[in-house]
N, C-alpha and C. Protein backbone atom coordinates (compact mmCIF):
# COMPACT_ATOMS: atom_id res chain seq x y z
N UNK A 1 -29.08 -38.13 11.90
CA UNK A 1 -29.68 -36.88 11.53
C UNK A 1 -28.65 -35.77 11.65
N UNK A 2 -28.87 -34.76 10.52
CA UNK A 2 -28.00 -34.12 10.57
C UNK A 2 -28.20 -32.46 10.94
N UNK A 3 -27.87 -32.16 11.83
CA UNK A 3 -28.34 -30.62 12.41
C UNK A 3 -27.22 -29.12 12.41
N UNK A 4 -27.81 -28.46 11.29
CA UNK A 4 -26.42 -27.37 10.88
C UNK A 4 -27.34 -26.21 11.41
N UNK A 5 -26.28 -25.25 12.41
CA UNK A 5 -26.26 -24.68 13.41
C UNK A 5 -25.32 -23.38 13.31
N UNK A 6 -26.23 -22.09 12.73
CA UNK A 6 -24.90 -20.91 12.35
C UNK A 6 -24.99 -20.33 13.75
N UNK A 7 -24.01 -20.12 14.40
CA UNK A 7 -23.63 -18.79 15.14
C UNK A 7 -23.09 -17.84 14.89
N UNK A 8 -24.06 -16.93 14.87
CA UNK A 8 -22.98 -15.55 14.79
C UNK A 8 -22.80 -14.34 16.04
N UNK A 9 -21.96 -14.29 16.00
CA UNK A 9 -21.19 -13.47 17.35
C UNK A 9 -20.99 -11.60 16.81
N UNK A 10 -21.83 -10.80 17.13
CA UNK A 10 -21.14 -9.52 16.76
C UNK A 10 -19.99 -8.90 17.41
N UNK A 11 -19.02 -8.40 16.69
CA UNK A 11 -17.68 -8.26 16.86
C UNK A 11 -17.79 -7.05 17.71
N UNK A 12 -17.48 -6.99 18.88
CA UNK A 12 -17.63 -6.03 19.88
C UNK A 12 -16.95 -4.30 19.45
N UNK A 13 -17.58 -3.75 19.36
CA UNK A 13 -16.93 -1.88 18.81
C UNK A 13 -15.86 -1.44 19.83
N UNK A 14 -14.76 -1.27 19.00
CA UNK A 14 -13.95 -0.55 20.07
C UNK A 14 -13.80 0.71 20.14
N UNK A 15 -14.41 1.07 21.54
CA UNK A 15 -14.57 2.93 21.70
C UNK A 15 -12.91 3.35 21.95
N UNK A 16 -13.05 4.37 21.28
CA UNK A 16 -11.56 5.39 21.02
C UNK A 16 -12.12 6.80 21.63
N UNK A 17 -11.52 7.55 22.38
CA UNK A 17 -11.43 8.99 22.54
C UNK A 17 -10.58 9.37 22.18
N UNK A 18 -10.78 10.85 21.17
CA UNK A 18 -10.09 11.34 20.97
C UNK A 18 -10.42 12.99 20.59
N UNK A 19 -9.06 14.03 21.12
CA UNK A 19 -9.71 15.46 20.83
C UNK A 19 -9.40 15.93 19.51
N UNK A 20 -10.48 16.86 19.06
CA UNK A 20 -10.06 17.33 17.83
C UNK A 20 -9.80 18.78 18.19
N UNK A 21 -8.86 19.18 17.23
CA UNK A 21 -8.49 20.99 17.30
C UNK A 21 -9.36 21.09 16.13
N UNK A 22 -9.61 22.42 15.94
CA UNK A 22 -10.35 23.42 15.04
C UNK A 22 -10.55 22.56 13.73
N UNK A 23 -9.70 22.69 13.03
CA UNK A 23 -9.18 21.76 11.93
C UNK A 23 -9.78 20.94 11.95
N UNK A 24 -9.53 19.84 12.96
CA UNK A 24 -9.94 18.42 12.73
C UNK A 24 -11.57 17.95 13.10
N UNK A 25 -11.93 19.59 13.63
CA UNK A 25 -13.43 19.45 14.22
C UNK A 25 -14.33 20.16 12.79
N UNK A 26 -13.71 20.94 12.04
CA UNK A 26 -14.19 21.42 11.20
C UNK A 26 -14.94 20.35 9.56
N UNK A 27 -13.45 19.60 9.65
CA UNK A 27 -13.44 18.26 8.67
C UNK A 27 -14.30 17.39 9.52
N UNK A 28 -14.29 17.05 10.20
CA UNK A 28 -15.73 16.37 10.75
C UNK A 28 -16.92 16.42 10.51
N UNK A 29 -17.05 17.75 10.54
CA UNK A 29 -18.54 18.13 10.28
C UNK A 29 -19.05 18.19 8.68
N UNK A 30 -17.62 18.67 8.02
CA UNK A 30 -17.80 18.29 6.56
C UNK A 30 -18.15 16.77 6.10
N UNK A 31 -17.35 15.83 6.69
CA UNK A 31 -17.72 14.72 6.45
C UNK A 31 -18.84 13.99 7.05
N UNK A 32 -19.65 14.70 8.20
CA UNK A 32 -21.07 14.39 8.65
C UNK A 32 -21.88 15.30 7.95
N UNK A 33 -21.95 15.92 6.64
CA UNK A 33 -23.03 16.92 6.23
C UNK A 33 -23.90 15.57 5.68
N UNK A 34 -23.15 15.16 5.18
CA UNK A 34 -24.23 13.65 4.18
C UNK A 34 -25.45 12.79 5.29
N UNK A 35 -25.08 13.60 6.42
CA UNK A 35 -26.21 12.73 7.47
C UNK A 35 -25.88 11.54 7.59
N UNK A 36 -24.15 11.21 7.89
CA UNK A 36 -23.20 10.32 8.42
C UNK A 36 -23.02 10.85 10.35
N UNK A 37 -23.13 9.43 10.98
CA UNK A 37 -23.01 10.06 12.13
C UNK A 37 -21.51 10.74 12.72
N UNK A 38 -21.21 10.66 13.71
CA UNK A 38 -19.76 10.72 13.73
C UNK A 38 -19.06 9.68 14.19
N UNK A 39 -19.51 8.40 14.46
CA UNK A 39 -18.93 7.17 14.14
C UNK A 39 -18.59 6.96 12.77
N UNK A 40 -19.71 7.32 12.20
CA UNK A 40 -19.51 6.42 10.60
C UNK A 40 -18.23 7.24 9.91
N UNK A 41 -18.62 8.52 9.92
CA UNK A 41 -17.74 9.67 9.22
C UNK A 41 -15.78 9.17 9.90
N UNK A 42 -15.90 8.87 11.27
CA UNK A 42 -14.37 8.42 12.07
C UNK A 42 -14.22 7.35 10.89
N UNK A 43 -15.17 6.62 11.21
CA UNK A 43 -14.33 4.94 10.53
C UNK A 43 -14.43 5.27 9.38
N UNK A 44 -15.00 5.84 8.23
CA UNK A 44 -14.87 5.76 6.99
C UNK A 44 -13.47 6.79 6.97
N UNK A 45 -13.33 7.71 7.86
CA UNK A 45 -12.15 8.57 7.54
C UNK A 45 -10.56 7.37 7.48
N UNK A 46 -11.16 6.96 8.45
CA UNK A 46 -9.48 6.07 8.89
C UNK A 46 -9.07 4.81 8.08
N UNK A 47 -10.63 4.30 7.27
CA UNK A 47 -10.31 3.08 6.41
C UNK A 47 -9.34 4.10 5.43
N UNK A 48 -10.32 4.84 4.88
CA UNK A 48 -9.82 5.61 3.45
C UNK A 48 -8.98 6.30 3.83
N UNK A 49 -8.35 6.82 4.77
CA UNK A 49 -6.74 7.19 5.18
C UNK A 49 -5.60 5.79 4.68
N UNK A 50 -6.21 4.44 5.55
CA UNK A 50 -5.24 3.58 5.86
C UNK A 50 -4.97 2.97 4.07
N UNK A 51 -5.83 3.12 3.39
CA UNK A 51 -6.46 2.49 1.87
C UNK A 51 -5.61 3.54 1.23
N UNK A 52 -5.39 4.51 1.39
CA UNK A 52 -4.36 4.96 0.98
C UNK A 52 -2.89 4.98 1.01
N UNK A 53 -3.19 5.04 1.82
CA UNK A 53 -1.58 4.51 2.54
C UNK A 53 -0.99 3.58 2.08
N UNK A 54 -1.68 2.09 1.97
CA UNK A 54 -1.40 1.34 1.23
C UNK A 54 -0.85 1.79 -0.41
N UNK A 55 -1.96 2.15 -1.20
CA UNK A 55 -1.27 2.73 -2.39
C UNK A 55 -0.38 3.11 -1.81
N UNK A 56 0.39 4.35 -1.45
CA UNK A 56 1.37 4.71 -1.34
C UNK A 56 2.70 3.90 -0.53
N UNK A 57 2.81 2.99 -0.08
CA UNK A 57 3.46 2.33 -0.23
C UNK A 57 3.68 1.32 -1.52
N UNK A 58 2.54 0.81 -2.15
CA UNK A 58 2.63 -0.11 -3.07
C UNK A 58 3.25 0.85 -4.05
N UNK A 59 3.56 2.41 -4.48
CA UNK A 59 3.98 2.55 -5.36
C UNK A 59 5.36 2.99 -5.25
N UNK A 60 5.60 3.41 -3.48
CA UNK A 60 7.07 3.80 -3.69
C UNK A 60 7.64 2.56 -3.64
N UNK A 61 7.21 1.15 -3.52
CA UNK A 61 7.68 -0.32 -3.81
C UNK A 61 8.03 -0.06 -5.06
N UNK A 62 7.00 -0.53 -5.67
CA UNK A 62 7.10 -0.27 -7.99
C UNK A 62 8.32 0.61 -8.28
N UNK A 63 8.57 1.64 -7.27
CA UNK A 63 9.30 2.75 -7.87
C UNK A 63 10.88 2.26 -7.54
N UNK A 64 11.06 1.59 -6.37
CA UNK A 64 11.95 1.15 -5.84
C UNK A 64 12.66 -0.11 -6.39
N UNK A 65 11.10 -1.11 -7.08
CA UNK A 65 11.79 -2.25 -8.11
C UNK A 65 12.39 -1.83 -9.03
N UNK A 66 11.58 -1.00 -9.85
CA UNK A 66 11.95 0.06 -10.92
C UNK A 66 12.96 0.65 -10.99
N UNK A 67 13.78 0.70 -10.20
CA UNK A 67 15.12 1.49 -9.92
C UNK A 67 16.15 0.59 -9.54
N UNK A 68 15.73 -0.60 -9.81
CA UNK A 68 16.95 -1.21 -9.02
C UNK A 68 17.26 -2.57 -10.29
N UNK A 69 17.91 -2.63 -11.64
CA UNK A 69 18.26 -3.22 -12.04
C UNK A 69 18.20 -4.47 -12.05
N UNK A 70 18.64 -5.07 -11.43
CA UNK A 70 18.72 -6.58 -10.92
C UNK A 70 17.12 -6.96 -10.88
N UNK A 71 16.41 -6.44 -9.92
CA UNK A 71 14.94 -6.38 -9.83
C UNK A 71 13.83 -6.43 -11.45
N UNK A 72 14.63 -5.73 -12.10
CA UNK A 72 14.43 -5.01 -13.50
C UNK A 72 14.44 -6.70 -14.37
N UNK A 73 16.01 -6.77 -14.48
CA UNK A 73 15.99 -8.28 -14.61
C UNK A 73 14.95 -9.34 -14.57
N UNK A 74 15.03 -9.44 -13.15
CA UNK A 74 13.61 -10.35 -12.27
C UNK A 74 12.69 -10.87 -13.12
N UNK A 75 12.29 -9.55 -13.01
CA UNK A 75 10.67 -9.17 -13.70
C UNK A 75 10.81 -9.88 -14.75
N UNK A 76 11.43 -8.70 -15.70
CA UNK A 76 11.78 -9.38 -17.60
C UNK A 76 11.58 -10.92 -17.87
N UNK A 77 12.61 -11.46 -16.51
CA UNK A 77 12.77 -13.20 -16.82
C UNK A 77 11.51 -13.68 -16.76
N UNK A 78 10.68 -13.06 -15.83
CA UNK A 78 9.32 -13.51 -15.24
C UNK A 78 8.67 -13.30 -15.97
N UNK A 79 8.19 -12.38 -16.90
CA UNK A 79 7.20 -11.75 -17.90
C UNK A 79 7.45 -12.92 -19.02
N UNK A 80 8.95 -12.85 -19.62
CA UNK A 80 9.22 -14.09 -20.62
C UNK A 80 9.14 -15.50 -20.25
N UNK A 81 8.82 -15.92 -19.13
CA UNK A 81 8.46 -17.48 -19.04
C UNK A 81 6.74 -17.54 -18.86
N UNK A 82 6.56 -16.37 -18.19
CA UNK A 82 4.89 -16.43 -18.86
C UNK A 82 4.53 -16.60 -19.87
N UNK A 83 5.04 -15.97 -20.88
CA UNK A 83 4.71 -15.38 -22.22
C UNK A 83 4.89 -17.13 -23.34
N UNK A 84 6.22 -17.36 -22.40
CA UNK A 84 6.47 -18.84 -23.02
C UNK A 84 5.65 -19.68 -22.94
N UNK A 85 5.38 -20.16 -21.00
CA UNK A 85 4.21 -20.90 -20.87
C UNK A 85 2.80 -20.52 -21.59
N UNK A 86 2.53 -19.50 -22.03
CA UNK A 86 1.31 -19.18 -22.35
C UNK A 86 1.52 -19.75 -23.94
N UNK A 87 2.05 -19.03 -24.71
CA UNK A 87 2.47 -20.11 -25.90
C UNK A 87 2.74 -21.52 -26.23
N UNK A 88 3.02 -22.27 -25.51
CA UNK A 88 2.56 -23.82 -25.08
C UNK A 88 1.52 -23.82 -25.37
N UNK A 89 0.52 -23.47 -24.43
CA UNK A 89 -1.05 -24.19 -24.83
C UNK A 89 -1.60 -23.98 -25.80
């Protein structure tokens, strides 16, 4: 007999303190007008900070392949053996 058995474990919250100056207490409250608490409003601030961030690295990367010849190369060779393999089938 066969007996399937989910556990699920909630991932414990990790409390942060931290002070805000004027500024950073002001943007708070902007981002709790939507009747977000000020947990939700923290963590949605810091994903969509970090989610950015990302872009901005991923593009000064692009910009950095982009600039660097050899890299330039790379690519080209890479784009044309796709283009090849894809013409095969």
């Amino acid at each position: 007999m066969y007996d399937k058995r989910d556990t699920l474990a909630d991932m414990a919250e990790r409390a942060i303190s931290l002070r805000l100056d004027e500024e950073a207490a002001r943007a708070l409250e902007l981002l709790m007008r939507d009747g977000k608490s000020r947990s939700e409003a923290i963590r949605e601030a810091v994903v969509d900070t970090a989610r950015r961030r990302l872009y901005e690295i991923a593009a000064a990367d692009a910009a950095r392949v982009g600039a660097d010849e050899g890299d330039r190369r790379e690519v080209a060779a890479v784009q044309a053996l796709m283009e090849a393999l894809s013409e095969e089938r």
